[in-house]
Protein backbone atom coordinates (compact mmCIF):
# COMPACT_ATOMS: atom_id res chain seq x y z
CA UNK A 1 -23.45 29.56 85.73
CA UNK A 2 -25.60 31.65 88.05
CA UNK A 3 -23.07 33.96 90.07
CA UNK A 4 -19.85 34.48 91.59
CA UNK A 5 -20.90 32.90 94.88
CA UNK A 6 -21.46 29.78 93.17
CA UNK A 7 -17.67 29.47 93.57
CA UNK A 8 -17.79 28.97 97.25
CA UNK A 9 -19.32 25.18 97.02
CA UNK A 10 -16.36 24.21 95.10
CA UNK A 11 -13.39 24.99 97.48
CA UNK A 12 -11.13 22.43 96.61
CA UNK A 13 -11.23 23.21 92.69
CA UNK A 14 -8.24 24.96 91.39
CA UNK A 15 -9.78 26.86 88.41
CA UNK A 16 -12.98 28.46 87.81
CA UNK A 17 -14.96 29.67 84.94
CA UNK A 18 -18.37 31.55 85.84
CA UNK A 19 -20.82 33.19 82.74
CA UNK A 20 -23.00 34.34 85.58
CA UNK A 21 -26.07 33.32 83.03
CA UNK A 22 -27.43 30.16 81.43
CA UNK A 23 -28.62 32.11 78.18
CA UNK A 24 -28.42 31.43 74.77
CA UNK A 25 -25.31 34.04 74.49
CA UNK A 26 -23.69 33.34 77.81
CA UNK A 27 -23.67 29.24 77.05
CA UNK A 28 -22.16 29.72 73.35
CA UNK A 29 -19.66 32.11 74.37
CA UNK A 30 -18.91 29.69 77.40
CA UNK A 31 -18.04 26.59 74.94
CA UNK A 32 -15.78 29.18 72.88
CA UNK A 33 -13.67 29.83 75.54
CA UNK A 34 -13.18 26.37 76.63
CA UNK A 35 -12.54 25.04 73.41
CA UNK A 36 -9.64 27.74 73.15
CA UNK A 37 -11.43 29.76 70.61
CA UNK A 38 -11.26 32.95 72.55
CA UNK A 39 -9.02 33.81 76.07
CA UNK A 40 -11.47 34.32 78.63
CA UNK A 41 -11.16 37.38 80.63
CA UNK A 42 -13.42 39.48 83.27
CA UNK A 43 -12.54 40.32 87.20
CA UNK A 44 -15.05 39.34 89.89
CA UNK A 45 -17.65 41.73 90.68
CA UNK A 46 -17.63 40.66 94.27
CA UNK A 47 -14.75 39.80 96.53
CA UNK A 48 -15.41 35.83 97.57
CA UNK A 49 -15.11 35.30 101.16
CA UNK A 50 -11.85 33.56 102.10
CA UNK A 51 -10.77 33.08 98.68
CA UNK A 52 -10.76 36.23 96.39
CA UNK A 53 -10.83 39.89 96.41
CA UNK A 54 -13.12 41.92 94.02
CA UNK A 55 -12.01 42.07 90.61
CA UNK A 56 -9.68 38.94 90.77
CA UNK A 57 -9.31 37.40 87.19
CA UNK A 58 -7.11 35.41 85.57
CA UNK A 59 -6.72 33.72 82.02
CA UNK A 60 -5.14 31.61 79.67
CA UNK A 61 -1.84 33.04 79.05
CA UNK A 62 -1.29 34.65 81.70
CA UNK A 63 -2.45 38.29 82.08
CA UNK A 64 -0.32 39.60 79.35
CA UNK A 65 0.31 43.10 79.53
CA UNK A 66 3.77 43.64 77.55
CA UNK A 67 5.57 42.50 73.81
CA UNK A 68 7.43 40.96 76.22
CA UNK A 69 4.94 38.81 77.28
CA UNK A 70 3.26 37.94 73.63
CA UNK A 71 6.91 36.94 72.54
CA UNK A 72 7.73 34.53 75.21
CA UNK A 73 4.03 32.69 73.97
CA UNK A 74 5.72 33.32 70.31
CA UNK A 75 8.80 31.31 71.32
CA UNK A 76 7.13 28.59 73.14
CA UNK A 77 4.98 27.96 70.04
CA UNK A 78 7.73 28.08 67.12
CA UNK A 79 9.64 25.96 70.27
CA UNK A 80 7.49 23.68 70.27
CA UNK A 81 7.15 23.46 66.60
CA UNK A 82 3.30 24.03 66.88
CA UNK A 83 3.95 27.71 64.48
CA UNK A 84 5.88 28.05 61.52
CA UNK A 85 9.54 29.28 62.17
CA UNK A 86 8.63 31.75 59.29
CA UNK A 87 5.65 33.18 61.10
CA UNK A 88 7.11 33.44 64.62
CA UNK A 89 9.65 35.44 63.08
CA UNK A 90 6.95 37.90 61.18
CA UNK A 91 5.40 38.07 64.65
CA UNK A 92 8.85 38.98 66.19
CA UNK A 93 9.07 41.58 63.88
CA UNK A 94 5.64 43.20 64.78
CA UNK A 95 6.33 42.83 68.28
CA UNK A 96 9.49 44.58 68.07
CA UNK A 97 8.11 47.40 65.90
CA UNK A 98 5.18 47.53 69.11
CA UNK A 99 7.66 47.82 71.32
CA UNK A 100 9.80 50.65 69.64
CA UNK A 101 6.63 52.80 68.43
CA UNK A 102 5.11 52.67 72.36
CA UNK A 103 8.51 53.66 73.76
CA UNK A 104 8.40 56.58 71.69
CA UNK A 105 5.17 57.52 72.19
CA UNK A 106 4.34 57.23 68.64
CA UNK A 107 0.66 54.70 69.41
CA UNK A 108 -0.85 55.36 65.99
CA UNK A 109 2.14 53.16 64.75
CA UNK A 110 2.37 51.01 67.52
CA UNK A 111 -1.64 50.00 66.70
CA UNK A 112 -0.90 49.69 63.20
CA UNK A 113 1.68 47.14 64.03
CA UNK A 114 -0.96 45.19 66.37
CA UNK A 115 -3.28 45.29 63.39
CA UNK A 116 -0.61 43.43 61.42
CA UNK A 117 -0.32 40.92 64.14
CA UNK A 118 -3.33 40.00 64.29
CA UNK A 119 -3.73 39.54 60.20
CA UNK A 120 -0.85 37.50 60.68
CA UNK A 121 -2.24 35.55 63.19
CA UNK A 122 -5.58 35.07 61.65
CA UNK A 123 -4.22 33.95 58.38
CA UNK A 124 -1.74 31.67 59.56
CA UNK A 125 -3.64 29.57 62.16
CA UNK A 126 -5.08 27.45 60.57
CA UNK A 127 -1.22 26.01 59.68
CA UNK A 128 -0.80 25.75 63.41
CA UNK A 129 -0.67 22.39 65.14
CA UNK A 130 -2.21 24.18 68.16
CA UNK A 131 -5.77 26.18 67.63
């Protein structure tokens, strides 16, 4: 919880997760992440010898950086039975819509639809087997 070259006295640990400060702040945002609250994300601000390059990061699911991505977590939920069929499919939906509106360059729509995932997300979690 100090720096990023704390990392280097733990070489045989697979996965790492660094607030770079023991505050009040750091420590609460800390047990948020790891109890799934929020997906942790940052880059390193220093490359760690023999291990990682300056502004490696990784996260929970993955990086995600398409619909694409977001609807392959959306099936493995409603797969796994952990999300109501009903809402995966309202998340489809939004997704798709995403994916049309950024194709066609038309953003102000394609936010619109991210707003309405994320309602739906917010309102229905607390149905979900997995929070």
């Amino acid at each position: 919880m100090r720096n990023p070259y704390d990392l280097m006295a733990f070489p045989n640990v697979a996965v790492f997760l660094n607030t770079y400060s023991y505050l009040d702040v750091s420590v609460a945002a800390l047990s948020r992440v790891l109890t799934g609250e929020v997906n942790p994300s940052g880059e390193l601000p220093v490359a760690i010898p023999d291990q990682y390059e300056i502004g490696h990061g990784l996260d929970y699911i993955g990086n995600v950086e398409h619909t694409k991505d977001i609807q392959t977590l959306v099936d493995r939920f409603k797969a796994t039975d952990d999300m109501k069929k009903d809402t995966a499919r309202k998340l489809t939906i939004h997704l798709n819509a995403v994916e049309r509106f950024e194709q066609t360059g038309k953003t102000d729509k394609a936010s619109k639809h991210l707003t309405g995932f994320q309602q739906l997300i917010a309102h229905d979690k607390k149905e979900w087997r997995y929070q």
